[in-house]
Structure formats: structure tokens, C-alpha cells
Protein backbone atom coordinates (compact mmCIF):
# COMPACT_ATOMS: atom_id res chain seq x y z
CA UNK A 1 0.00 0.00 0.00
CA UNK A 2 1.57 3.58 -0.82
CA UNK A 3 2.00 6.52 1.45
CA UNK A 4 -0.93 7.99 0.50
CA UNK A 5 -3.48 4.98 -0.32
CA UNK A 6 -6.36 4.65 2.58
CA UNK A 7 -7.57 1.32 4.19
CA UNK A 8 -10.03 1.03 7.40
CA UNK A 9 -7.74 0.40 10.30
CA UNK A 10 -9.12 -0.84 13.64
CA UNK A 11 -7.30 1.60 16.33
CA UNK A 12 -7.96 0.10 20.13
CA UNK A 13 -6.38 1.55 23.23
CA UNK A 14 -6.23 0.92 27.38
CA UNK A 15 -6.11 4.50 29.50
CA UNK A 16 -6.97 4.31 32.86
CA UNK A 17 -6.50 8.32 33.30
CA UNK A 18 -9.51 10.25 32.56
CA UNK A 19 -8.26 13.16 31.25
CA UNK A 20 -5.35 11.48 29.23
CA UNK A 21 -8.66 8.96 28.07
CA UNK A 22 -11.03 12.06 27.42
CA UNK A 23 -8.19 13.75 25.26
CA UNK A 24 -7.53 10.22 23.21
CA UNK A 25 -11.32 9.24 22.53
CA UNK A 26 -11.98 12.77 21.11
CA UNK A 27 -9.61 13.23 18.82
CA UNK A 28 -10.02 9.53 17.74
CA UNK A 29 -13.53 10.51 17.20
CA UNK A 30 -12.69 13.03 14.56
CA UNK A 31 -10.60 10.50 13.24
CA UNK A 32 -13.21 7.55 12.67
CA UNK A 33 -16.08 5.86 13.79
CA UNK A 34 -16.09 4.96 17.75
CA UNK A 35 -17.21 1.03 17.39
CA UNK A 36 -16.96 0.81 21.35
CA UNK A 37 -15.86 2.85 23.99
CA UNK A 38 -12.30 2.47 23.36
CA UNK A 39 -12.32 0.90 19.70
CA UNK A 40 -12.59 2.86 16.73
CA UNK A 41 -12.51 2.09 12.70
CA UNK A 42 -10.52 4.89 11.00
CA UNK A 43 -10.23 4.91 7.41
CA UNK A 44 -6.31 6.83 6.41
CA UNK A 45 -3.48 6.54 5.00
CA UNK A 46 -0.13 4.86 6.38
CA UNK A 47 0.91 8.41 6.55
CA UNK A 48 -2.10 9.14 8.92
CA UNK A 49 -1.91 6.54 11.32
CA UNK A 50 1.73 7.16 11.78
CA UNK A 51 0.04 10.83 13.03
CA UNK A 52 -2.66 9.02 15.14
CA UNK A 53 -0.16 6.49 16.72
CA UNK A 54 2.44 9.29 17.77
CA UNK A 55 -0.91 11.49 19.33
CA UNK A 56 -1.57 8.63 21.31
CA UNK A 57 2.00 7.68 22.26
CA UNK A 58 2.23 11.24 23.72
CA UNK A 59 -0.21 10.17 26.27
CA UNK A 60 0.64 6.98 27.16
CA UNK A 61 1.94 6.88 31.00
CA UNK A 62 5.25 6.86 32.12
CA UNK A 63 7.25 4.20 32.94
């Protein structure tokens, strides 16, 4: 698939924060379609999803 060709990815994620979950769920919501609470189909590019996954990285909990 090229940089720029979309497929539906299935984005899931585990936040037991709150505020770090609030922030997450709505930008994922912008993203794509919330298919539960914390699982969401998002239709983008590789490009894309390299953006969503370094959002959410930013607010994953320290270690």
C-alpha cells in the first residue's frame, strides 16, 4: 500500500487516566467511527496513522 493509499484500520487503546482517556477518545472521534468505547474504525493513509499512533504515544503513561 503507498503513502498515500487509505484502508479502514481498527485503532484500540487501554487508558486508565480520565483526562489522558477524554483527550484520546476525542480526537479519535474526529478521526473515525467509535465502534466501542475504546475501539474505533478509522479509514487513512499509512501516513495518517503514523500521526494518530504518535498522538496517542504522547499520552501513554510513564514508565
Amino acid at each position: 500500500m503507498s503513502t498515500h493509499q487509505k484502508a479502514q484500520w481498527l485503532v484500540n487503546y487501554d487508558i486508565a487516566d480520565p483526562k489522558r482517556l477524554a483527550r484520546v477518545f476525542k480526537y479519535l472521534k474526529k478521526e473515525g467511527i467509535p465502534m466501542q468505547y475504546s475501539v474505533f474504525s478509522v479509514k487513512a493513509s499509512n501516513a495518517k496513522m503514523g500521526a494518530i499512533m504518535a498522538y496517542g504515544h504522547t499520552y501513554r503513561r510513564p514508565r
